[in-house]
C-alpha atoms as a PDB file:
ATOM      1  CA  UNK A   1      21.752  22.506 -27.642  1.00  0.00           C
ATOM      2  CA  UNK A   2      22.989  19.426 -29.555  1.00  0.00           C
ATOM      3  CA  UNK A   3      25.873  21.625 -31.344  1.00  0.00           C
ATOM      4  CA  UNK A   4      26.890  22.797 -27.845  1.00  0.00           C
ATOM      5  CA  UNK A   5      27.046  19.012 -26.561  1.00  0.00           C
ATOM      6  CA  UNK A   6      29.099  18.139 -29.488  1.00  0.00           C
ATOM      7  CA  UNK A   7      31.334  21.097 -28.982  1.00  0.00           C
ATOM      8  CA  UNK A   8      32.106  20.084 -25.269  1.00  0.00           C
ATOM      9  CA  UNK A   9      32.538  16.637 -26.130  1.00  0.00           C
ATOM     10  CA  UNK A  10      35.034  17.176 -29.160  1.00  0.00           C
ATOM     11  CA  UNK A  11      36.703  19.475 -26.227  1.00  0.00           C
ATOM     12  CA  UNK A  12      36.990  16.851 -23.421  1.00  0.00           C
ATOM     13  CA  UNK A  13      38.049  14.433 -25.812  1.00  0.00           C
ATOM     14  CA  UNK A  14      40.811  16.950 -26.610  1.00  0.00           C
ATOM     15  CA  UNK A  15      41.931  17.174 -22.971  1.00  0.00           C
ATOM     16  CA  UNK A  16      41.806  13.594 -22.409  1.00  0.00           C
ATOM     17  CA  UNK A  17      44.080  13.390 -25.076  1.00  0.00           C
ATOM     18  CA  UNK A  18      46.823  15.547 -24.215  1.00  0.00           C
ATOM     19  CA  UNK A  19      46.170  14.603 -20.730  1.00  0.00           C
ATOM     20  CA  UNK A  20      47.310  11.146 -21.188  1.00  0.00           C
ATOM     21  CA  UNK A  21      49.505  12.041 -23.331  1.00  0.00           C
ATOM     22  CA  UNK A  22      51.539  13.585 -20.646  1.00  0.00           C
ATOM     23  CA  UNK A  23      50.688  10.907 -17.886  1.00  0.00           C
ATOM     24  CA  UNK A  24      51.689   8.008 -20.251  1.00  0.00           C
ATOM     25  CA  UNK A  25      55.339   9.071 -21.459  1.00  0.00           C
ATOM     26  CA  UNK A  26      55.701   5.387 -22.924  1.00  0.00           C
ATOM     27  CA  UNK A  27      52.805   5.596 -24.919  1.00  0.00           C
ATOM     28  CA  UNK A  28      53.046   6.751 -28.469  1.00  0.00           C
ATOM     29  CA  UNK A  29      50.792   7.777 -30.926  1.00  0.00           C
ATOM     30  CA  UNK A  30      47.866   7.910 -28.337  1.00  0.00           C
ATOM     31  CA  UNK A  31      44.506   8.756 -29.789  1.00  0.00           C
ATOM     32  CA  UNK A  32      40.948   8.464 -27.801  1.00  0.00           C
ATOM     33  CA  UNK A  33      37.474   8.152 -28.843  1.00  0.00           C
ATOM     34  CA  UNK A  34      34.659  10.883 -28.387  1.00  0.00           C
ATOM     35  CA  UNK A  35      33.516  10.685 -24.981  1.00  0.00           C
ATOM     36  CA  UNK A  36      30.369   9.158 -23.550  1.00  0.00           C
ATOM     37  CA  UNK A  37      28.383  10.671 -20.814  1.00  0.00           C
ATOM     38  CA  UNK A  38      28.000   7.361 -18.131  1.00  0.00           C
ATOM     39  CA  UNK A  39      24.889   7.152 -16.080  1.00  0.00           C
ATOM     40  CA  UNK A  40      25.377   6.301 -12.547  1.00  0.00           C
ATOM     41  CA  UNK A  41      26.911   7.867  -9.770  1.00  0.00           C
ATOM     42  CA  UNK A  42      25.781  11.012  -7.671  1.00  0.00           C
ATOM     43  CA  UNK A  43      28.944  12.619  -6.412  1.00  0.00           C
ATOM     44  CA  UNK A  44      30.702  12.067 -10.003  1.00  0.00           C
ATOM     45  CA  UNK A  45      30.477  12.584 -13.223  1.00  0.00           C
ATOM     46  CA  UNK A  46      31.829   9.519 -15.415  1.00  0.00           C
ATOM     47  CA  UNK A  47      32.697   9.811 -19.448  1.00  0.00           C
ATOM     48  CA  UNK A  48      33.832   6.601 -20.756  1.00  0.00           C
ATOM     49  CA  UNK A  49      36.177   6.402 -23.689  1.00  0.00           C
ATOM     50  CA  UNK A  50      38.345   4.362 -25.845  1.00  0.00           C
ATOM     51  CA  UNK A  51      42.411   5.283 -25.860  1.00  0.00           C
ATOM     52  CA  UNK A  52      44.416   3.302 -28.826  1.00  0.00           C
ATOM     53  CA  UNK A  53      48.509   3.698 -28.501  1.00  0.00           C
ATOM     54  CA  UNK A  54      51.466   1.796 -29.182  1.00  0.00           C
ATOM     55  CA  UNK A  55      53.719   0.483 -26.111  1.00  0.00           C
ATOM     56  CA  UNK A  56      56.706  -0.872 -26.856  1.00  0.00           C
ATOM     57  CA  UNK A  57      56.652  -2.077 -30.328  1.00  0.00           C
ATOM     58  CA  UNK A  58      52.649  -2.849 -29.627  1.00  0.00           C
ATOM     59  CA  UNK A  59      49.177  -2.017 -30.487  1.00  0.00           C
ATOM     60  CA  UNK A  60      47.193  -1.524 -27.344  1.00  0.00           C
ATOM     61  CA  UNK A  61      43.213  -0.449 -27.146  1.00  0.00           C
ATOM     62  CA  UNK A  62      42.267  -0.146 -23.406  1.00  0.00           C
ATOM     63  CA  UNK A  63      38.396   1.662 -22.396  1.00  0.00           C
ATOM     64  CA  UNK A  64      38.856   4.037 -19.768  1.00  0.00           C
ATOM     65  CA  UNK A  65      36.666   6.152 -17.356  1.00  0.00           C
ATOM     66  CA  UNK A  66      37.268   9.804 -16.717  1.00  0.00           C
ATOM     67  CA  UNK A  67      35.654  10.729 -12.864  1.00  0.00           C
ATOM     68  CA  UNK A  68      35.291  14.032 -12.388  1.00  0.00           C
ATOM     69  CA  UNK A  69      33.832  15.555  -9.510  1.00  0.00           C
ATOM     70  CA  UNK A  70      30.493  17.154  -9.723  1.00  0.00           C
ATOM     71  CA  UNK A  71      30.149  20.234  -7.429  1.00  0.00           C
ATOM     72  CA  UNK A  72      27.347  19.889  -5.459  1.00  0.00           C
ATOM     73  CA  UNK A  73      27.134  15.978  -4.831  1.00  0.00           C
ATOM     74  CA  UNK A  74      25.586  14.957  -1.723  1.00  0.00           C
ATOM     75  CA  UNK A  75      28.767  13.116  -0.379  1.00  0.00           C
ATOM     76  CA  UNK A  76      32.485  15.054   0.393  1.00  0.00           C
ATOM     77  CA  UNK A  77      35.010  13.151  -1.728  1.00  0.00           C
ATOM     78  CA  UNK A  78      38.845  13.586  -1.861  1.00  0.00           C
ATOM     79  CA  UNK A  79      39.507  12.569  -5.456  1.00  0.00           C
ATOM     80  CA  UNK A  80      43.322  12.337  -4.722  1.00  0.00           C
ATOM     81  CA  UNK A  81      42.700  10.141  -1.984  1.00  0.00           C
ATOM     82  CA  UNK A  82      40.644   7.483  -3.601  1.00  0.00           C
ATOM     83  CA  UNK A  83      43.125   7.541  -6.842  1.00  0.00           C
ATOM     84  CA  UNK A  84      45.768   6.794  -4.158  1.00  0.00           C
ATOM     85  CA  UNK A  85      43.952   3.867  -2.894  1.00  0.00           C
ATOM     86  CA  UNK A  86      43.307   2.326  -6.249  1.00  0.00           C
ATOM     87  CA  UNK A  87      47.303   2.705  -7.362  1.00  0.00           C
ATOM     88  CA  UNK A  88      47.453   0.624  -3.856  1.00  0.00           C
ATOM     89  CA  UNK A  89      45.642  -1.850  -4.854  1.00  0.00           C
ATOM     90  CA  UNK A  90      46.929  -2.880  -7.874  1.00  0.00           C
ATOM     91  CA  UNK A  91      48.050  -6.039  -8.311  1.00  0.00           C
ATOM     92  CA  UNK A  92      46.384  -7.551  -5.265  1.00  0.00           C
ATOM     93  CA  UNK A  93      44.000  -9.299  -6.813  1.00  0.00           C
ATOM     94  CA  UNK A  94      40.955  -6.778  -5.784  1.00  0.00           C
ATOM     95  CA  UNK A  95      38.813  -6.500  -8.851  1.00  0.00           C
ATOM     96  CA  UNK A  96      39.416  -2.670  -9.091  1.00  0.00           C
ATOM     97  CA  UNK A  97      40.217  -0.775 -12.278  1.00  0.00           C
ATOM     98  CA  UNK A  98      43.678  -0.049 -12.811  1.00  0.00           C
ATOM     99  CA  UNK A  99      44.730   3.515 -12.845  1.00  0.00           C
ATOM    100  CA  UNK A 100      45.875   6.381 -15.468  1.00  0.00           C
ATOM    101  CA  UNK A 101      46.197   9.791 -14.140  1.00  0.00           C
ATOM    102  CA  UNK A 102      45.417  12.352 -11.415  1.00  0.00           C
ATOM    103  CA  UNK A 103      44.134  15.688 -12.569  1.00  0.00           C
ATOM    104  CA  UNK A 104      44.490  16.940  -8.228  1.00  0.00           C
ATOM    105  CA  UNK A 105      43.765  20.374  -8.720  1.00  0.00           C
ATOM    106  CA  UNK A 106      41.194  20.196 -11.918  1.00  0.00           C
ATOM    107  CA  UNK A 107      44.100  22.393 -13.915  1.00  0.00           C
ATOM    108  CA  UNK A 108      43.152  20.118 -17.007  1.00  0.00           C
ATOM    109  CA  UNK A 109      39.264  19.121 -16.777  1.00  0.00           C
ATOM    110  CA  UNK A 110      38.193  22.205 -14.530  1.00  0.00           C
ATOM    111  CA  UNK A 111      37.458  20.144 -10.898  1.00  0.00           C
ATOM    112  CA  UNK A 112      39.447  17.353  -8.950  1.00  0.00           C
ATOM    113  CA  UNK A 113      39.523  14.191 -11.606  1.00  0.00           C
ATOM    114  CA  UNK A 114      41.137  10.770 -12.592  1.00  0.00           C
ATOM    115  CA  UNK A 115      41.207   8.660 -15.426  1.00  0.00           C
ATOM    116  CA  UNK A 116      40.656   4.469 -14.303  1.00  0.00           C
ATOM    117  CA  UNK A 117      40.116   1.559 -16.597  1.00  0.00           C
ATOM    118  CA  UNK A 118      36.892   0.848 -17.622  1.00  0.00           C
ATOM    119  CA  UNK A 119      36.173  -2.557 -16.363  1.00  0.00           C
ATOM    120  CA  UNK A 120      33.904  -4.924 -18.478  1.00  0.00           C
ATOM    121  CA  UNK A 121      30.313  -5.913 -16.804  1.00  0.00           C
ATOM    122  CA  UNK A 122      27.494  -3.907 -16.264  1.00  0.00           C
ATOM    123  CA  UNK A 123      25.785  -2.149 -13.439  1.00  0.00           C
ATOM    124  CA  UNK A 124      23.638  -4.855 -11.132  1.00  0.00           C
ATOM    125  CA  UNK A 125      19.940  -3.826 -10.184  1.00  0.00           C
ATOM    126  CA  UNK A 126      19.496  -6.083  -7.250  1.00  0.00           C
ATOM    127  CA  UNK A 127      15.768  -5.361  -8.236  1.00  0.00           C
ATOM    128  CA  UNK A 128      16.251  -7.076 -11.779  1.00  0.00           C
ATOM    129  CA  UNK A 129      18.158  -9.143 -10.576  1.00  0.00           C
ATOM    130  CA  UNK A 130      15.772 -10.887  -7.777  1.00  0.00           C
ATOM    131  CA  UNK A 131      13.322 -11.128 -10.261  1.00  0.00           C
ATOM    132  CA  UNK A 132      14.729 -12.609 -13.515  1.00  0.00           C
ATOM    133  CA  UNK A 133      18.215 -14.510 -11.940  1.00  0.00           C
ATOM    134  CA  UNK A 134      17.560 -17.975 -10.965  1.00  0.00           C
ATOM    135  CA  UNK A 135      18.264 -18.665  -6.946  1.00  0.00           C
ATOM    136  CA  UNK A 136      21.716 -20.635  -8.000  1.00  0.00           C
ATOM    137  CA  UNK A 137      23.161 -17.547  -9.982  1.00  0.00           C
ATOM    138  CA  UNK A 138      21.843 -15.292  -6.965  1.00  0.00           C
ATOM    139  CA  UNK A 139      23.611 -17.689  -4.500  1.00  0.00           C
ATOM    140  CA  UNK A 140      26.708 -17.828  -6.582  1.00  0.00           C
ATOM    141  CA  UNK A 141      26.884 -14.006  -6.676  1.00  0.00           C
ATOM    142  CA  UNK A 142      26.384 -14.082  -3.012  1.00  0.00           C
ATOM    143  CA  UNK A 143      29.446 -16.207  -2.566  1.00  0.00           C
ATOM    144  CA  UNK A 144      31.201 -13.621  -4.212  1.00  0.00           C
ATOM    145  CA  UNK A 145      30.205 -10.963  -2.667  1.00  0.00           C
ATOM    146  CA  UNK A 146      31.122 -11.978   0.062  1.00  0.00           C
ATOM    147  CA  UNK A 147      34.606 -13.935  -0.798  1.00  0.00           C
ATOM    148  CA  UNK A 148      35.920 -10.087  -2.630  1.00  0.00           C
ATOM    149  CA  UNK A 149      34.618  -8.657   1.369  1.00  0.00           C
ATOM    150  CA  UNK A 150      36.596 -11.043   2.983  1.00  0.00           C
ATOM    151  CA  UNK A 151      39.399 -10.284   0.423  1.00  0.00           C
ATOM    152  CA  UNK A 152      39.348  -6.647   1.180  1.00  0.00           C
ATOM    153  CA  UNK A 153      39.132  -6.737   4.753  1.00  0.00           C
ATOM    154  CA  UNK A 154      42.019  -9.743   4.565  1.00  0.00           C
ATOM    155  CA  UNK A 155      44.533  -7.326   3.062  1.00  0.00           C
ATOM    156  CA  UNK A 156      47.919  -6.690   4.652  1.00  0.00           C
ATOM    157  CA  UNK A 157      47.311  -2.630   4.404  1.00  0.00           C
ATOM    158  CA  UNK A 158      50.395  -2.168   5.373  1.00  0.00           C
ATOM    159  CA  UNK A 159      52.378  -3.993   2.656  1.00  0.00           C
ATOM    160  CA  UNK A 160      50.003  -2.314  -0.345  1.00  0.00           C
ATOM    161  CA  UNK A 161      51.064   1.258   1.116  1.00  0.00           C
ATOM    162  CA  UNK A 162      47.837   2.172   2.211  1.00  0.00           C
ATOM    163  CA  UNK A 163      49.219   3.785   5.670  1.00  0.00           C
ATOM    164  CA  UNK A 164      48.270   7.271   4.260  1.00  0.00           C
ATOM    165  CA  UNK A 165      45.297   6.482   5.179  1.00  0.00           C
ATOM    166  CA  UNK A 166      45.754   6.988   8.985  1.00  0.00           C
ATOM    167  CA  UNK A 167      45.265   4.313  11.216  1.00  0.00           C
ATOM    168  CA  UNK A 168      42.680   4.811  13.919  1.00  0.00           C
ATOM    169  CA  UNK A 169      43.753   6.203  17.452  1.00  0.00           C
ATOM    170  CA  UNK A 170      42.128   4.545  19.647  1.00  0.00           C
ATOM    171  CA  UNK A 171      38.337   3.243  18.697  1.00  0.00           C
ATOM    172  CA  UNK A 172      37.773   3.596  14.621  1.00  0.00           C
ATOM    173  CA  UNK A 173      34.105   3.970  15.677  1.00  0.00           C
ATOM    174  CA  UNK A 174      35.263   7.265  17.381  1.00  0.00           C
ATOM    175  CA  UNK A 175      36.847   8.551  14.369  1.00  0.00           C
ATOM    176  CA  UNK A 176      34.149   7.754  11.556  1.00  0.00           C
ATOM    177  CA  UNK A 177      31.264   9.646  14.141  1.00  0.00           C
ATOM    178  CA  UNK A 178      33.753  12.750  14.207  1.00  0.00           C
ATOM    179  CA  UNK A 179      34.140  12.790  10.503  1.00  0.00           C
ATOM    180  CA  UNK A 180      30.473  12.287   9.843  1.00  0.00           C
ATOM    181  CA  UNK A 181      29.387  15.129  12.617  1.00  0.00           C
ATOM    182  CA  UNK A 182      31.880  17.654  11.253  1.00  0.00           C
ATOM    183  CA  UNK A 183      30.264  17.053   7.899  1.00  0.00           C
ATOM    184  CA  UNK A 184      27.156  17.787   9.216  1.00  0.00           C
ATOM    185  CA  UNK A 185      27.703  20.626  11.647  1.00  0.00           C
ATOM    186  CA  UNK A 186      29.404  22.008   8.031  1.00  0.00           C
ATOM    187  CA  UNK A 187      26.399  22.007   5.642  1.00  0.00           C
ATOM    188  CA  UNK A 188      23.470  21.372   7.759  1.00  0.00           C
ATOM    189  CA  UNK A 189      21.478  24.766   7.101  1.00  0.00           C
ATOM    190  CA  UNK A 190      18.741  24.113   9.503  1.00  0.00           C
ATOM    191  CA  UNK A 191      18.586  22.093  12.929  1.00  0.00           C
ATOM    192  CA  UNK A 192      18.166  18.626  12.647  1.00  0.00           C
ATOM    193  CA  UNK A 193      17.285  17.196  16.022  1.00  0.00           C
ATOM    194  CA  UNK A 194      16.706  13.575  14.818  1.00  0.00           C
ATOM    195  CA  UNK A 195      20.400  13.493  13.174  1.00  0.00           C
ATOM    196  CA  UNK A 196      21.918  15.209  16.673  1.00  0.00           C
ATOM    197  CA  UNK A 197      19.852  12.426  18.152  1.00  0.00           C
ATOM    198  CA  UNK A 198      21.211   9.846  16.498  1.00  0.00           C
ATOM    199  CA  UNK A 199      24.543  10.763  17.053  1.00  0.00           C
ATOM    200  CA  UNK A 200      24.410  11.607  20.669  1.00  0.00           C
ATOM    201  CA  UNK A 201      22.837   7.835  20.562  1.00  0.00           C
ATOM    202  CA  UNK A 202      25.579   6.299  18.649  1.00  0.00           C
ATOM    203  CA  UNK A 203      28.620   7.974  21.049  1.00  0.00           C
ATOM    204  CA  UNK A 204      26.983   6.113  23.648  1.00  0.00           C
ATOM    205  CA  UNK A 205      26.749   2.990  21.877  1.00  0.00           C
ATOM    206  CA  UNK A 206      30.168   3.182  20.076  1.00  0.00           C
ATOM    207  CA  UNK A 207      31.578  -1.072  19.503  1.00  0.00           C
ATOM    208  CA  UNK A 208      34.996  -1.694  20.099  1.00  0.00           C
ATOM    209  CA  UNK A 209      36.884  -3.072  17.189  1.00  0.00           C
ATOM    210  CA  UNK A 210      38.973  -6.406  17.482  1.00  0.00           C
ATOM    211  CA  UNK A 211      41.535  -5.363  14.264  1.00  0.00           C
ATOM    212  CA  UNK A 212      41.440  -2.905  12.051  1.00  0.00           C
ATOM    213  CA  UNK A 213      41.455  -3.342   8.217  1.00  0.00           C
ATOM    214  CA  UNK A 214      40.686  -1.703   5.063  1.00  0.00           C
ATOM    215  CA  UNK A 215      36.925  -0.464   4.755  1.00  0.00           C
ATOM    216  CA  UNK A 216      35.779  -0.018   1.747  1.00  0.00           C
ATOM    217  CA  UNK A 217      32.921   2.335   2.745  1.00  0.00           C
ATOM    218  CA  UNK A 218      30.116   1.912   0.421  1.00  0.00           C
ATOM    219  CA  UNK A 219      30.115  -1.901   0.192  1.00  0.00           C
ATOM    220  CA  UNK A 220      26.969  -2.461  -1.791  1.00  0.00           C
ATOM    221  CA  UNK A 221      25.535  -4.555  -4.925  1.00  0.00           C
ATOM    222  CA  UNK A 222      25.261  -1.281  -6.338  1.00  0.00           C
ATOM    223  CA  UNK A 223      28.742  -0.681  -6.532  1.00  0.00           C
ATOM    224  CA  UNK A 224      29.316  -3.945  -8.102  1.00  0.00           C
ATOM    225  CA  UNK A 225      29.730  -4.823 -12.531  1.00  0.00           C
ATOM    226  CA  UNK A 226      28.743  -8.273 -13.158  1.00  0.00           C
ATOM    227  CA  UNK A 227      29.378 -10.178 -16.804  1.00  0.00           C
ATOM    228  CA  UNK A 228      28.352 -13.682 -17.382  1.00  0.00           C
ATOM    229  CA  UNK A 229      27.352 -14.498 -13.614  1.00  0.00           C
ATOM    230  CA  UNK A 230      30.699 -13.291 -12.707  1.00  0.00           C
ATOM    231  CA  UNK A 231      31.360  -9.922 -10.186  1.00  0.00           C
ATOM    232  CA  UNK A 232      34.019  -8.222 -12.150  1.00  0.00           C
ATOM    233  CA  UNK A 233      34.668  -5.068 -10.629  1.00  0.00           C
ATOM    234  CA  UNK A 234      34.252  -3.243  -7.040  1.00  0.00           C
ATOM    235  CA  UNK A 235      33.639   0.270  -7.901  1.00  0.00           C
ATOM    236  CA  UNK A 236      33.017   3.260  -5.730  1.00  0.00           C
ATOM    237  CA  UNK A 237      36.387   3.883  -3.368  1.00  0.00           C
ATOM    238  CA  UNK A 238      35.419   6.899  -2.162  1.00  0.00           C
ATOM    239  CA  UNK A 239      34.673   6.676   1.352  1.00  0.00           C
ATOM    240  CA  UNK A 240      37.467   3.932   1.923  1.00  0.00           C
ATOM    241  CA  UNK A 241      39.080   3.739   4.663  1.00  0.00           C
ATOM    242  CA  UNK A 242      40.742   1.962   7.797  1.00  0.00           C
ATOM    243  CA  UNK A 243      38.503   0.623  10.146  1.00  0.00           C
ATOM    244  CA  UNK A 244      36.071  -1.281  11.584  1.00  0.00           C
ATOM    245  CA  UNK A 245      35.049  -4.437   8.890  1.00  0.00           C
ATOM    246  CA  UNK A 246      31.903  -4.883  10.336  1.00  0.00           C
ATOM    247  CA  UNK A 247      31.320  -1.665   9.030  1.00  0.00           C
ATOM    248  CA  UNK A 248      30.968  -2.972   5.715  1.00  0.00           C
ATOM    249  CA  UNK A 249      29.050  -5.867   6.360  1.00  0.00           C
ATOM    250  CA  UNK A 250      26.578  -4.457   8.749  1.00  0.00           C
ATOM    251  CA  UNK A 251      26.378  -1.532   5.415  1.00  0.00           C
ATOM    252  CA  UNK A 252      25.967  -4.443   3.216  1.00  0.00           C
ATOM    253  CA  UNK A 253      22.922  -5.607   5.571  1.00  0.00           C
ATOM    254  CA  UNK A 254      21.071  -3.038   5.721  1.00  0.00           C
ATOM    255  CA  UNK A 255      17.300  -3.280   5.052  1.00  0.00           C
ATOM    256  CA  UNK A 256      17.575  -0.303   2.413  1.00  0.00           C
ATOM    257  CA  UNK A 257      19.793  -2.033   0.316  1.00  0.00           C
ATOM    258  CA  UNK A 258      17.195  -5.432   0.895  1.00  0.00           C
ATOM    259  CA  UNK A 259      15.019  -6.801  -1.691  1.00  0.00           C
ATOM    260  CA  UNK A 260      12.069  -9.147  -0.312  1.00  0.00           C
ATOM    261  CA  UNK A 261      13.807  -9.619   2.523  1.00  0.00           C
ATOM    262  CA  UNK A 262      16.666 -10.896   0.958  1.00  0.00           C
ATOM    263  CA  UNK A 263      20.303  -9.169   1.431  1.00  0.00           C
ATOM    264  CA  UNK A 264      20.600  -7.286  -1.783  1.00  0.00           C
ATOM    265  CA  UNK A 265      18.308  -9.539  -3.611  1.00  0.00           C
ATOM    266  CA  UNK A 266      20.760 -12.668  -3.165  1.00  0.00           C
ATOM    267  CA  UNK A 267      19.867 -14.625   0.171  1.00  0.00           C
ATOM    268  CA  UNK A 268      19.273 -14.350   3.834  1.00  0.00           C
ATOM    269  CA  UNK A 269      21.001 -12.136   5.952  1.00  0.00           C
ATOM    270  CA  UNK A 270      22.385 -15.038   8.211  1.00  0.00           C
ATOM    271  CA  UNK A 271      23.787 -17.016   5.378  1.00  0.00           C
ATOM    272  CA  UNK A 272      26.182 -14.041   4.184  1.00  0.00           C
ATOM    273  CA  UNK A 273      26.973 -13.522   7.312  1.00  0.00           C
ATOM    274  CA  UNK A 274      27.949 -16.557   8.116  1.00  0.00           C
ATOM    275  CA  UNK A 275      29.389 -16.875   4.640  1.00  0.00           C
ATOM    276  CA  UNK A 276      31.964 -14.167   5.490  1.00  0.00           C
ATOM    277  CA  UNK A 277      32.479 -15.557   8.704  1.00  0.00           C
ATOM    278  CA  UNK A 278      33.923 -18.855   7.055  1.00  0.00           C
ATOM    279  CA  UNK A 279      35.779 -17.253   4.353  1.00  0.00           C
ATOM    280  CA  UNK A 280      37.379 -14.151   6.541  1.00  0.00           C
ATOM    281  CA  UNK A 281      37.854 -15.846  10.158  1.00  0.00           C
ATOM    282  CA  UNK A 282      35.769 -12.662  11.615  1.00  0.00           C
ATOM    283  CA  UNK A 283      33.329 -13.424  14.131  1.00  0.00           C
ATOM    284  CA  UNK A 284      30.289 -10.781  13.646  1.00  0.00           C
ATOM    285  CA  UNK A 285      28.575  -9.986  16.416  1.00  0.00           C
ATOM    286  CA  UNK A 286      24.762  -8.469  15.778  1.00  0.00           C
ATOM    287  CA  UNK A 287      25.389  -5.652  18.832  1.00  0.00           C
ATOM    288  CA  UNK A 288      28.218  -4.669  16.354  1.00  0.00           C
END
């Protein structure tokens, strides 16, 4: 078993190699280190790497992630889609990895993939977290957590190019319960009353939205890297976007994602929200 691991391994690294070899034409002499399988993640699967090449006269070393979709993952990705958005959002200030090729079709790693920069911090357990972080470095990481939000949702969409994405005719809600529902009437393989429930519930109940922004989808702590009390990355574009924001803060809120009570492990509920509501000029309303 460990020979065939080392086999596939020495192959990837192989195909990373001449993959980015042909997505970088101004690198030369490009060379990348074996592989590592990442944990995290449930729709992909994530190697990280090292890639050494010179750029103009230079040296550069730069970790990068290969995400490659996993057949099978309990959420329906479009990996092209989420690349797109992360070439969008470079440069804005977002703390989202920079990107360094689209495999669309899988022709080079066998399924739908893309190669980001591997951004330094490391994954945050808001369980951990709550229990070793003093309150100040929980508050402080609140603060940010809420200042990136208000960043995200403060973009000019437009201007970054992220119109592919479609804006909304009509009520976002509308479109996000259509996408969900065809989801479901597509791989539910036995009758689910509750979930029909639901949604017959939420059609009826649908809020109207004041402006529509980017949504990032899956704005959790989760989905966050963290290095010296610092958030450094926003991972996790997948499900982005345009939208509703209180989508992402009511996600952000939710009592799954609580620890103790405590919005991801960091402080109340009212003080983020109010918290976003000073730094992004949104009123949230709870019926929302």
């Amino acid at each position: 078993m460990a020979l065939v691991l080392e086999r596939y391994v020495d192959a990837l690294g192989e195909l990373l190699q001449g993959f980015l070899t042909r997505e970088m034409p101004r690198a030369r002499g490009l060379s990348v280190s074996a592989p590592e399988r990442l944990v995290g993640g449930f729709s992909r699967e994530h190697w990280g790497f090292e890639a050494l090449w010179q750029e103009d006269g230079h040296p550069v070393r730069e970790g990068l992630v290969l995400n490659r979709f996993a057949p099978g993952g309990p959420v329906e990705t479009d990996m092209e889609k989420e690349y797109r958005v992360l070439r969008c959002l470079e440069g804005s200030g977002l703390p989202s990895p920079r990107t360094y090729g689209l495999d669309k079709d899988g022709g080079c790693f066998g399924s739908p993939s893309f190669v980001v920069e591997r951004k330094d911090g490391s994954p945050i357990d808001p369980y951990r977290l709550m229990k070793k972080a003093h309150p100040k470095t929980t508050r402080a990481l609140g603060r940010q957590f809420a200042d990136i939000l208000a960043r995200i949702h403060g973009l000019d969409w437009k201007q970054r190019g992220l119109s592919f994405l479609g804006e909304p005719e009509g009520n976002p809600a509308t479109r996000e319960l259509d996408y969900w529902e065809d989801i479901l009437e597509r791989h539910t393989l036995e009758p689910e009353p509750i979930m029909v429930e639901a949604l017959h519930w939420l059609k009826g109940h649908q809020p109207q939205t004041p402006r529509v922004t980017l949504v990032h989808g899956d704005y959790r702590l989760e989905n966050c890297l963290r290095r010296d009390g610092r958030i450094t990355a926003i991972l996790d574009w997948e499900l982005a976007h345009l939208g509703d924001p209180l989508e992402d803060v009511a996600w952000a809120c939710l009592d799954a994602f609580a620890v103790d009570g405590r919005m991801s492990g960091l402080m109340d509920r009212g003080e983020f929200i109010k918290l976003y509501q000073d730094l992004s000029g949104t009123t949230v309303t709870e019926e929302t």
